[in-house]
C-alpha atoms as a PDB file:
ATOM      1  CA  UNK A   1      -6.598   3.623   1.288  1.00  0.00           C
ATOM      2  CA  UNK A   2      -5.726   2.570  -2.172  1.00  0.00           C
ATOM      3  CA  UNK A   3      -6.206  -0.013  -4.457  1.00  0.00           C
ATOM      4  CA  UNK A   4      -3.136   0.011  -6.873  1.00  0.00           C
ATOM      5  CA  UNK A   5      -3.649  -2.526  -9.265  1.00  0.00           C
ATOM      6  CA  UNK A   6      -0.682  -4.626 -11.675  1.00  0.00           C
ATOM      7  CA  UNK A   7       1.627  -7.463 -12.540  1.00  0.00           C
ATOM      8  CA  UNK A   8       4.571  -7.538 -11.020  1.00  0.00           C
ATOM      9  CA  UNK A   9       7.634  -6.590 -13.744  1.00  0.00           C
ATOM     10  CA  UNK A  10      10.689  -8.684 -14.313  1.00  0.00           C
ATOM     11  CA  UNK A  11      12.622  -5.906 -12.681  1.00  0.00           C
ATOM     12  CA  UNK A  12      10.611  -6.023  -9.516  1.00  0.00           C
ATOM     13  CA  UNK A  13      12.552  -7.604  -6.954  1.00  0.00           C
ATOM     14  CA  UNK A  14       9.319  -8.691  -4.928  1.00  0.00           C
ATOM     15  CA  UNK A  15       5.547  -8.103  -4.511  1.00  0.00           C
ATOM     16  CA  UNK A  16       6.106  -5.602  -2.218  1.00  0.00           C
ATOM     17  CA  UNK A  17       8.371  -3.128  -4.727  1.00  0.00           C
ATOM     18  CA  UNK A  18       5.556  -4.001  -6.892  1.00  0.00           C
ATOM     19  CA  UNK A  19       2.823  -2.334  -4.842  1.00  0.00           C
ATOM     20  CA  UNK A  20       4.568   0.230  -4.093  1.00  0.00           C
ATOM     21  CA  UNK A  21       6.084   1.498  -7.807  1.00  0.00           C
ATOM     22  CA  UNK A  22       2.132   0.874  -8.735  1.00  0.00           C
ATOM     23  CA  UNK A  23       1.012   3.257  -5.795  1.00  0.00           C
ATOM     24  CA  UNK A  24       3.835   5.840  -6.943  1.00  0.00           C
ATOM     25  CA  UNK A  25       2.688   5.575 -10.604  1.00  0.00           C
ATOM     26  CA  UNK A  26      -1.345   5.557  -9.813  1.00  0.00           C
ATOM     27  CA  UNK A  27      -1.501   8.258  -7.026  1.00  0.00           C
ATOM     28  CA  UNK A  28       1.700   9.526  -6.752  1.00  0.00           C
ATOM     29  CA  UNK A  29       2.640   7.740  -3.327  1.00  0.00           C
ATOM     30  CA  UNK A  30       6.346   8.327  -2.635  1.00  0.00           C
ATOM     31  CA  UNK A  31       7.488   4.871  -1.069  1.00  0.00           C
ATOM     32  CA  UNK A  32       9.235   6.546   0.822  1.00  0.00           C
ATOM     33  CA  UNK A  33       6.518   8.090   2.537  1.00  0.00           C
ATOM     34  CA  UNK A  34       5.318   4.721   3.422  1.00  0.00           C
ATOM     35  CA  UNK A  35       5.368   2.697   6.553  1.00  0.00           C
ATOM     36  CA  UNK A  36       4.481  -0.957   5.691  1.00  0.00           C
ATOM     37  CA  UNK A  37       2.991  -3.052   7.875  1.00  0.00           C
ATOM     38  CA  UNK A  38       3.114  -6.541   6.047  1.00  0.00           C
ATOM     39  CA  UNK A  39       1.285  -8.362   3.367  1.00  0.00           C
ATOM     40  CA  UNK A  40      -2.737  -9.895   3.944  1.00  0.00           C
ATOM     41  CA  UNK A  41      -1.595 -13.098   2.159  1.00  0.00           C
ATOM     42  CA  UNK A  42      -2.441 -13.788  -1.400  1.00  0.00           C
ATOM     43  CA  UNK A  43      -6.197 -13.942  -1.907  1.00  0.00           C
ATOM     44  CA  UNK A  44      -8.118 -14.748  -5.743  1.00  0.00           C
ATOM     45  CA  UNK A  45      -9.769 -12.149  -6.905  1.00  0.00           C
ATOM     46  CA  UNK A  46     -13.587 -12.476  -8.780  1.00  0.00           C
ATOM     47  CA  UNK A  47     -11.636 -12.217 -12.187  1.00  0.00           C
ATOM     48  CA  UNK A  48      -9.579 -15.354 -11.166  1.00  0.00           C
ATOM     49  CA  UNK A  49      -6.455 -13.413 -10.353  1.00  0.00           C
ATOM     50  CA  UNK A  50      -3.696 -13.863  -7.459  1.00  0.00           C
ATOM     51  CA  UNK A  51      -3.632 -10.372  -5.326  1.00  0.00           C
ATOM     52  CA  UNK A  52      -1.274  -9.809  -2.473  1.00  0.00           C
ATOM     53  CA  UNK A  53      -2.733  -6.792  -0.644  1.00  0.00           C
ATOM     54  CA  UNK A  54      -0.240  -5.206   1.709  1.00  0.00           C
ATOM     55  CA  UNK A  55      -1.231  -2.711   4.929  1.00  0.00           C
ATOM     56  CA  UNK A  56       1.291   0.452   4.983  1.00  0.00           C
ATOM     57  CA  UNK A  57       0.263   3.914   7.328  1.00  0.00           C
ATOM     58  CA  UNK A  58       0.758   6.858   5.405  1.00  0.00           C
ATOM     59  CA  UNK A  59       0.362  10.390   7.019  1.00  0.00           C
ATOM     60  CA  UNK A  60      -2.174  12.273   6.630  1.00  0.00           C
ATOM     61  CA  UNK A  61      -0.180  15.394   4.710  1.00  0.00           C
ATOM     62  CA  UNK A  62       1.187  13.445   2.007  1.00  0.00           C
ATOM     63  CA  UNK A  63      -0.279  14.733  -1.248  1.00  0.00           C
ATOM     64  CA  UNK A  64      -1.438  12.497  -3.440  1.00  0.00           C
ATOM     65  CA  UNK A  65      -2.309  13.253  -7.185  1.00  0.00           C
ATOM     66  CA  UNK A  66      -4.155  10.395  -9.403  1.00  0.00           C
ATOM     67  CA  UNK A  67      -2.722   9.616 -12.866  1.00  0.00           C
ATOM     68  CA  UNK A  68      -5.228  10.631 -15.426  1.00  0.00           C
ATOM     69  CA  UNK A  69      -3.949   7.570 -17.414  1.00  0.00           C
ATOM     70  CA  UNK A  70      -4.859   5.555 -14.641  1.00  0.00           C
ATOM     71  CA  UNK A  71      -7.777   6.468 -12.480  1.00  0.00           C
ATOM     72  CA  UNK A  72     -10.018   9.205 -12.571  1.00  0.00           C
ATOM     73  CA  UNK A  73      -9.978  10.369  -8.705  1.00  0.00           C
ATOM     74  CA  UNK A  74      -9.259   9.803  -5.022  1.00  0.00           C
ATOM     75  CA  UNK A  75     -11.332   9.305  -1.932  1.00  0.00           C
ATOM     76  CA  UNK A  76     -10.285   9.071   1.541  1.00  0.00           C
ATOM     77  CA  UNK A  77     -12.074   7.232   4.253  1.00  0.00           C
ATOM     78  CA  UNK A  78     -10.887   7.243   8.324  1.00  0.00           C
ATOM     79  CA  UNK A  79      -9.147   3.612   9.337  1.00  0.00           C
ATOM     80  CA  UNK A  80     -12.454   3.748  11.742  1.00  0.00           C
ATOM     81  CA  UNK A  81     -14.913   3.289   8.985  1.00  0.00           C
ATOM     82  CA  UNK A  82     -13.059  -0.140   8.629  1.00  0.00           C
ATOM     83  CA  UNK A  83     -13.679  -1.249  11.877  1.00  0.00           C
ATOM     84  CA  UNK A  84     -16.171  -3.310  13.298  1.00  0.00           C
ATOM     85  CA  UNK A  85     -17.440  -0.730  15.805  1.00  0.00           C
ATOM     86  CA  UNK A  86     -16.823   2.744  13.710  1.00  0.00           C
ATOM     87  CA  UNK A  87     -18.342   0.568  10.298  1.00  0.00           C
ATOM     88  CA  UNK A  88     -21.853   2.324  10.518  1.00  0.00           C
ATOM     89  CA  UNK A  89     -20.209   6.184  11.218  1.00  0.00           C
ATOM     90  CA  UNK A  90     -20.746   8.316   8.428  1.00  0.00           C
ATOM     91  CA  UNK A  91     -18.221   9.037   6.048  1.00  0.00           C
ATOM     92  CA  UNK A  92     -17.067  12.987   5.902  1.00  0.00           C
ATOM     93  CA  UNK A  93     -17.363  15.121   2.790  1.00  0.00           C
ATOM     94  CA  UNK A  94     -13.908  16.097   3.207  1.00  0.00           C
ATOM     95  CA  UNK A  95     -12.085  13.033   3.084  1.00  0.00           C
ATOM     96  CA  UNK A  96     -10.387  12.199  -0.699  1.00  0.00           C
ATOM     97  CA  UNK A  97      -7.658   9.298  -1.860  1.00  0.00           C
END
């Protein structure tokens, strides 16, 4: 799970290219490493702002390492704890992104 955050550059040739150079420069996320599964529309965030979230499955080896110019750590959490059903299991100690 991440939450890579930025405008989209004049060089970007979509919003996807966009989230995904943010993701390499926050954590580190080769794109390459990166199997999208589409966009969750454009939503407005509380500061007024147009997001476009987008879904992508990354394995679970890939090795992620947070900018210190951008964020100050990573957290993982299992798809599960997202779900309706697995939204009350506990979250383990040893998940980080």
């Amino acid at each position: 799970m991440a939450f890579p955050g930025g405008k989209q550059d004049a060089t970007d040739p979509d919003l996807l290219f966009t989230a995904l150079r943010e993701a390499e420069e926050e954590i580190g996320l080769d794109p390459g490493s990166v199997d999208v599964l589409g966009s969750l529309g454009q939503v407005m965030s509380k500061h007024r702002l147009q997001v476009t979230p987008w879904v992508g499955i990354v394995p679970a080896d890939v090795r992620l390492e947070p900018s210190p110019f951008e964020l100050e750590s990573l957290f993982r959490v299992p798809l599960s704890f997202f779900s309706k059903t697995g939204a009350s299991a506990p979250i383990s100690s040893s998940c980080a992104v």
